[in-house]
N, C-alpha and C. Protein backbone atom coordinates (compact mmCIF):
# COMPACT_ATOMS: atom_id res chain seq x y z
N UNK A 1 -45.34 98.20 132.98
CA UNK A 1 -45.06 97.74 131.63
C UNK A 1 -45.10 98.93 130.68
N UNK A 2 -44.37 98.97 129.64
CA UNK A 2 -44.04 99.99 128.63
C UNK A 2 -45.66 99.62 127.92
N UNK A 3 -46.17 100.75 127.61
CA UNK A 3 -47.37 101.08 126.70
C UNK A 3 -47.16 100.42 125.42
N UNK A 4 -47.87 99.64 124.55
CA UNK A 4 -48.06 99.61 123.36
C UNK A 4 -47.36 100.85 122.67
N UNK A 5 -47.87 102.04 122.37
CA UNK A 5 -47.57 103.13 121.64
C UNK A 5 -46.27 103.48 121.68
N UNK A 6 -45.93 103.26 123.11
CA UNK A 6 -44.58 103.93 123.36
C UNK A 6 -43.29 102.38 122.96
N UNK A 7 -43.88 100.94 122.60
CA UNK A 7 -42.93 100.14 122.43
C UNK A 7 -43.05 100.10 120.67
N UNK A 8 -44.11 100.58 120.34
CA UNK A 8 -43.92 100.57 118.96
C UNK A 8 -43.26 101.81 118.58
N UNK A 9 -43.84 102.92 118.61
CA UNK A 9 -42.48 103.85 118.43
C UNK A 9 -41.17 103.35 118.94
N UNK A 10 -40.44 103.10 119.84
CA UNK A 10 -39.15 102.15 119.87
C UNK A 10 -39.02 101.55 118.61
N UNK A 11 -39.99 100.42 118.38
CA UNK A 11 -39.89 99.81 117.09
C UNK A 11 -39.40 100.39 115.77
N UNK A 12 -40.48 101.45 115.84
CA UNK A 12 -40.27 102.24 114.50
C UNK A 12 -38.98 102.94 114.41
N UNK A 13 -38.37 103.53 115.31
CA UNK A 13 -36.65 103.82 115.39
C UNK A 13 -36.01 103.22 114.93
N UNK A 14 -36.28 102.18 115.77
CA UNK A 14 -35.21 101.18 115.50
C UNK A 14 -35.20 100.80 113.98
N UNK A 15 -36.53 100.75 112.93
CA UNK A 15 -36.61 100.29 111.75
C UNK A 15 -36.26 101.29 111.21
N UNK A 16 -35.94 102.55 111.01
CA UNK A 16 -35.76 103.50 110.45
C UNK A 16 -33.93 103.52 110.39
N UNK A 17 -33.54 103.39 111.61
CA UNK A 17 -31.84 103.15 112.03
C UNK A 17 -31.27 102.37 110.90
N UNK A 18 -32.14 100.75 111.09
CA UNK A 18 -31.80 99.84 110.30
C UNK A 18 -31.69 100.26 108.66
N UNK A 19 -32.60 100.84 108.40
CA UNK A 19 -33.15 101.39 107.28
C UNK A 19 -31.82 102.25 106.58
N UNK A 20 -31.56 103.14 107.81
CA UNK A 20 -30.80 103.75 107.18
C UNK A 20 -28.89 103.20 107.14
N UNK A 21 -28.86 102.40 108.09
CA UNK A 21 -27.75 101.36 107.90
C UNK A 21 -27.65 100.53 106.33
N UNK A 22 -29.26 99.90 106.40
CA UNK A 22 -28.47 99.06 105.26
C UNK A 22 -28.47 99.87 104.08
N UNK A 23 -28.95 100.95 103.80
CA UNK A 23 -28.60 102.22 102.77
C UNK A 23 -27.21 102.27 102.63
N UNK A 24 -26.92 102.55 103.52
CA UNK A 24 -25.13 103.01 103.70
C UNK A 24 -23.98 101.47 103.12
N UNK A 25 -24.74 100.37 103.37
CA UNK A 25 -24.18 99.42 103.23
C UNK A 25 -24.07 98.93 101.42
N UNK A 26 -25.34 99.39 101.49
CA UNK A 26 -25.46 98.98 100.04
C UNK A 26 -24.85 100.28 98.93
N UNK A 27 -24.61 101.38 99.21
CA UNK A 27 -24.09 102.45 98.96
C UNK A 27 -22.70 102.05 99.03
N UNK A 28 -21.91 101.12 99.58
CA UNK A 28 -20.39 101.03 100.12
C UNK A 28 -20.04 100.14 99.23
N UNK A 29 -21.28 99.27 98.70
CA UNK A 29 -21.03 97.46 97.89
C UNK A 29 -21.05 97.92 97.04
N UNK A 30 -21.44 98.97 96.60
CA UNK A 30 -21.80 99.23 95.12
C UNK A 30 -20.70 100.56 94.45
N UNK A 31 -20.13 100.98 95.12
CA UNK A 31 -18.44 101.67 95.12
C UNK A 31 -17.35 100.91 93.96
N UNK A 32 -17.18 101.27 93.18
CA UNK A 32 -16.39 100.83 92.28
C UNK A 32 -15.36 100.15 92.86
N UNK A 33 -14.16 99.15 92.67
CA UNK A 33 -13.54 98.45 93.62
C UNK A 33 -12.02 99.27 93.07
N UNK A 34 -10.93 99.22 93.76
CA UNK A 34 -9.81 99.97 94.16
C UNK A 34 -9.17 99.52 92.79
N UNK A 35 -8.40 99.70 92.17
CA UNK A 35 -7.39 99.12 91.12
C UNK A 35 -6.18 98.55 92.03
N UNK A 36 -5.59 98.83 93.12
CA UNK A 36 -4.33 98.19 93.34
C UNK A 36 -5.27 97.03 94.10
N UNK A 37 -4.42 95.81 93.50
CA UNK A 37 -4.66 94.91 93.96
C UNK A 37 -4.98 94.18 96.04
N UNK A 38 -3.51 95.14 96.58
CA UNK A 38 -3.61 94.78 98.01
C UNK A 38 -4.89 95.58 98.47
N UNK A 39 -4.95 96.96 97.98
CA UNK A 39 -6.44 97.64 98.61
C UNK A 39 -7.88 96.65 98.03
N UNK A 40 -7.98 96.29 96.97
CA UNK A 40 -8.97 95.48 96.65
C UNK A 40 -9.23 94.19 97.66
N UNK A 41 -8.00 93.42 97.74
CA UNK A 41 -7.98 92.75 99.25
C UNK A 41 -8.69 93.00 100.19
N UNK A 42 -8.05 94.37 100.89
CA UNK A 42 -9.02 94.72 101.86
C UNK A 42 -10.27 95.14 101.97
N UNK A 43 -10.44 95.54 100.63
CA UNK A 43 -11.88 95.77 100.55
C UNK A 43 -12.70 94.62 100.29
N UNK A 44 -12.35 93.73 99.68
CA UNK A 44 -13.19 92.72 99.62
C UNK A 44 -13.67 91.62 101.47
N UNK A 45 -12.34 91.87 101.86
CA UNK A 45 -12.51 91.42 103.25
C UNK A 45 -13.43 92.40 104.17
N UNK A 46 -13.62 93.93 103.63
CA UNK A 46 -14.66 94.59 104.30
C UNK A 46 -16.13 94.25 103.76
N UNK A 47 -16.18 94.18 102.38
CA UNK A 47 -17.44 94.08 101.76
C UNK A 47 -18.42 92.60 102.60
N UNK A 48 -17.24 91.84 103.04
CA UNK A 48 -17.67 90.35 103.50
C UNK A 48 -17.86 90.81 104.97
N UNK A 49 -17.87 91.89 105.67
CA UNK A 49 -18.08 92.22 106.86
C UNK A 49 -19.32 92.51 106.39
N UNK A 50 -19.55 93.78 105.74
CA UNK A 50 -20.49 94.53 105.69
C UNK A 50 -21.91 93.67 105.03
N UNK A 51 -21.62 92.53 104.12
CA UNK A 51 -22.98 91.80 103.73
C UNK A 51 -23.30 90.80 104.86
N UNK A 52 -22.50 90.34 106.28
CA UNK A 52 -22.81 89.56 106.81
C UNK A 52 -23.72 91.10 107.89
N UNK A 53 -23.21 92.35 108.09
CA UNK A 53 -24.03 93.10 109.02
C UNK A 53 -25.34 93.32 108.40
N UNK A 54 -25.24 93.64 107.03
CA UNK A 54 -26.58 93.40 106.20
C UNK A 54 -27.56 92.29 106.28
N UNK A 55 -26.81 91.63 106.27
CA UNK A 55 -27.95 90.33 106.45
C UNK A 55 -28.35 89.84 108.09
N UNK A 56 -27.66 90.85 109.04
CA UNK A 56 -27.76 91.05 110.14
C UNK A 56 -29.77 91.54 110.69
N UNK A 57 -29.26 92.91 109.51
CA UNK A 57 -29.94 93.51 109.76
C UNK A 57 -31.26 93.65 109.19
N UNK A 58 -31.17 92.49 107.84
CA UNK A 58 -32.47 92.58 107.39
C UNK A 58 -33.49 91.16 108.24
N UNK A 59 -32.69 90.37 108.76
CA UNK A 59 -33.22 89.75 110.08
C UNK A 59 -34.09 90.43 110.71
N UNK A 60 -32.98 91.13 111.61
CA UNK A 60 -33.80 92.16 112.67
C UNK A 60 -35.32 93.07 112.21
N UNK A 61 -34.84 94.05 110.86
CA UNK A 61 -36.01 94.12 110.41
C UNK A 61 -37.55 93.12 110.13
N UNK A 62 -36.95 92.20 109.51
CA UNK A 62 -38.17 90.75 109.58
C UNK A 62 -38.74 90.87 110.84
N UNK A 63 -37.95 90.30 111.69
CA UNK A 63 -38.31 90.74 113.46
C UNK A 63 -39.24 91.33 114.34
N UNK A 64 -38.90 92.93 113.56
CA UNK A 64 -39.42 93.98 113.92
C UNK A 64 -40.94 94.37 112.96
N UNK A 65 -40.76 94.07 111.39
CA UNK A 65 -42.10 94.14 111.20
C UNK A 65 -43.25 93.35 111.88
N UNK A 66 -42.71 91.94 112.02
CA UNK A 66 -43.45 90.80 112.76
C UNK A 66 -44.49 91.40 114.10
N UNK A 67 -43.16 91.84 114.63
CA UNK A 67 -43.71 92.19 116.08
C UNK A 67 -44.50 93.84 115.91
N UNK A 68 -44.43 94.95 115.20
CA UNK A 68 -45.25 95.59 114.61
C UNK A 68 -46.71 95.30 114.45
N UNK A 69 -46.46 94.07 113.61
CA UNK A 69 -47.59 93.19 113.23
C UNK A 69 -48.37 92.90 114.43
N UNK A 70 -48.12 91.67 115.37
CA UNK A 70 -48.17 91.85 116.71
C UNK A 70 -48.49 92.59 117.31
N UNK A 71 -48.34 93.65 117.48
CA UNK A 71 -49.01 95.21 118.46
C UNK A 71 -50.24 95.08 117.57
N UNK A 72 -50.31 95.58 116.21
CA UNK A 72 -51.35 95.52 115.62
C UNK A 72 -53.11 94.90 116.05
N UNK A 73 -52.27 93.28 115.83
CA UNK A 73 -53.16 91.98 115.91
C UNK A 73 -53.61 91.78 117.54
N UNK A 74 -52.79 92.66 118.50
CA UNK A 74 -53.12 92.43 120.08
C UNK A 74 -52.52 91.25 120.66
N UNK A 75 -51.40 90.58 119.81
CA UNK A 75 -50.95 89.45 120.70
C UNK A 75 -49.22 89.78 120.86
N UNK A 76 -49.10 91.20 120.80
CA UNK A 76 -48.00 91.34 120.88
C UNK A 76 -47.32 91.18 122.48
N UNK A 77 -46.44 90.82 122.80
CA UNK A 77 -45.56 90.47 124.39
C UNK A 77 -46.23 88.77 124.70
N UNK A 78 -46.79 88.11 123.88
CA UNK A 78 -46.88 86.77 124.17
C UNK A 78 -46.06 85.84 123.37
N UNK A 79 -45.85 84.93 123.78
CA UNK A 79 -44.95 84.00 123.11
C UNK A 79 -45.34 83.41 121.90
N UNK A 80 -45.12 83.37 120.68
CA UNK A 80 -45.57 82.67 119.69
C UNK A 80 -46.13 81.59 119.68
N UNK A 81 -45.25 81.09 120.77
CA UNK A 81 -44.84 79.22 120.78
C UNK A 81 -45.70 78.84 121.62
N UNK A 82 -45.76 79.41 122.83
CA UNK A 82 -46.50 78.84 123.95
C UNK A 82 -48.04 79.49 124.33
N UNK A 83 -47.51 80.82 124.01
CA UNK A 83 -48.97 81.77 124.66
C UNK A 83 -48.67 82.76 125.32
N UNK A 84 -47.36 81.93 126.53
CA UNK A 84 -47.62 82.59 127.54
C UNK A 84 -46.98 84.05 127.31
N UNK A 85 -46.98 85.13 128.84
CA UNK A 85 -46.44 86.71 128.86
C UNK A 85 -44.79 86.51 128.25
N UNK A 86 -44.41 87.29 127.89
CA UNK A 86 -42.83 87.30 127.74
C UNK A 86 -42.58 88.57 128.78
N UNK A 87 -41.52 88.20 129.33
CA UNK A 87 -41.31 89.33 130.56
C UNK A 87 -40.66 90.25 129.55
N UNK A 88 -41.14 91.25 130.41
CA UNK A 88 -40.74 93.25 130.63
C UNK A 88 -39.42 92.97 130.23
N UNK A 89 -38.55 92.42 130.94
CA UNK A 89 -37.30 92.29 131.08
C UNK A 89 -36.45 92.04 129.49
N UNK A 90 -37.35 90.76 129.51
CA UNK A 90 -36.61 90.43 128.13
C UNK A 90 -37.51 91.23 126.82
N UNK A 91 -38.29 92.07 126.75
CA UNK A 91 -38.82 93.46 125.86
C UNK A 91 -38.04 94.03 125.83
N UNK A 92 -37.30 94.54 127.00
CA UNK A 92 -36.74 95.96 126.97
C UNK A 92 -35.64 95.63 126.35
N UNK A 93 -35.38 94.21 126.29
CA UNK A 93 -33.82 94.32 125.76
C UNK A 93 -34.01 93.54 124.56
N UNK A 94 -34.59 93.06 124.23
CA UNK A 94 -35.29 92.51 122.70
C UNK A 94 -36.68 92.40 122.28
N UNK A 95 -36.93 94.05 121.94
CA UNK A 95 -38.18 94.49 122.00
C UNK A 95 -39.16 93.14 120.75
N UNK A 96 -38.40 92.98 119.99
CA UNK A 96 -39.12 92.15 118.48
C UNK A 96 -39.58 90.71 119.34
N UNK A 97 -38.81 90.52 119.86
CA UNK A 97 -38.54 88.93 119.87
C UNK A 97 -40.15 88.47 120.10
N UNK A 98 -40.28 87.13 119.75
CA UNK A 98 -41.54 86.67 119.94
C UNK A 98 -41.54 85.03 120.29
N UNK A 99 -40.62 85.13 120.98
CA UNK A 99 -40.55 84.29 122.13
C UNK A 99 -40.39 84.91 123.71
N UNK A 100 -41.09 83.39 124.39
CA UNK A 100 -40.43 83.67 125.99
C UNK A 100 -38.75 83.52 126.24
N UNK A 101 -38.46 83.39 127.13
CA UNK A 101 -37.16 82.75 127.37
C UNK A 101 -36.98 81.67 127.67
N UNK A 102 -37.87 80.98 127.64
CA UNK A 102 -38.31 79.70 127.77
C UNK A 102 -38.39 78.78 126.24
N UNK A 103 -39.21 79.52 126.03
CA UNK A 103 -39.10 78.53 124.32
C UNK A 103 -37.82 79.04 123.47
N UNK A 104 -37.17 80.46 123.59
CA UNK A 104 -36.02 81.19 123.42
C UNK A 104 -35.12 79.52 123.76
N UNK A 105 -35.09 79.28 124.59
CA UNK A 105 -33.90 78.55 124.81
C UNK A 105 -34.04 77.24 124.41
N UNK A 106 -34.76 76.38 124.69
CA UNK A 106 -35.77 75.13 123.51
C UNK A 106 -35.25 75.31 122.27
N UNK A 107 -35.48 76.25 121.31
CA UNK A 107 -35.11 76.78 120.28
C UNK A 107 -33.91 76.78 120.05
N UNK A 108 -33.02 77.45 120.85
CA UNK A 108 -31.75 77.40 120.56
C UNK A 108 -30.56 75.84 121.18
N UNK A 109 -31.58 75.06 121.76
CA UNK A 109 -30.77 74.19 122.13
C UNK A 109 -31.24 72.96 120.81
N UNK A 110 -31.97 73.34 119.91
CA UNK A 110 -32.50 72.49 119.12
C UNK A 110 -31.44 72.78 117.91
N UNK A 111 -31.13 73.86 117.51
CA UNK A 111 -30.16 74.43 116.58
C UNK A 111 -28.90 73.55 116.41
């Protein structure tokens, strides 16, 4: 199993990435808008990309402080919901998450 230290640094990357994504995003929204009308078009159809990756990403951040939190508190790699371990498997590939794959899917079949 990946160390505490070494999955929170992961963490912290990853929040810093984000960090510096939604900078850039909000730096792009806030760009004066084009005067010709067809480029304003397209930009507005980008701006509606870029606030749905934003709001992507301030998710993920939520996520990631949570589970931060979690390492912290010592109940980090257990399931919120249930208790139980959350596998290695599903860490490595969604380090935040704070579900099993078990209540992961409960969850999403409830949606």
């Amino acid at each position: 199993m990946t160390n505490l230290k070494e999955r929170e640094q992961q963490l912290l990357t990853r929040l810093t990435e984000l960090d510096g994504r939604l900078h850039r995003i909000e730096a792009h929204l806030e760009q004066t808008p084009d005067p010709d009308f067809e480029e304003r078009a397209v930009e507005s159809e980008m701006d509606e990309v870029l606030e749905g990756l934003g709001n992507s990403g301030l998710s993920e951040i939520q996520g990631i402080q949570a589970a931060l939190k979690r390492i912290k508190d010592g109940t980090y790699g257990d399931c919120t919901r249930c208790g139980n371990p959350i596998s290695e498997e599903r860490l490595n590939i969604l380090p935040h998450t704070p579900l099993c794959r078990i209540c992961a899917n409960e969850v999403a079949k409830q949606s």
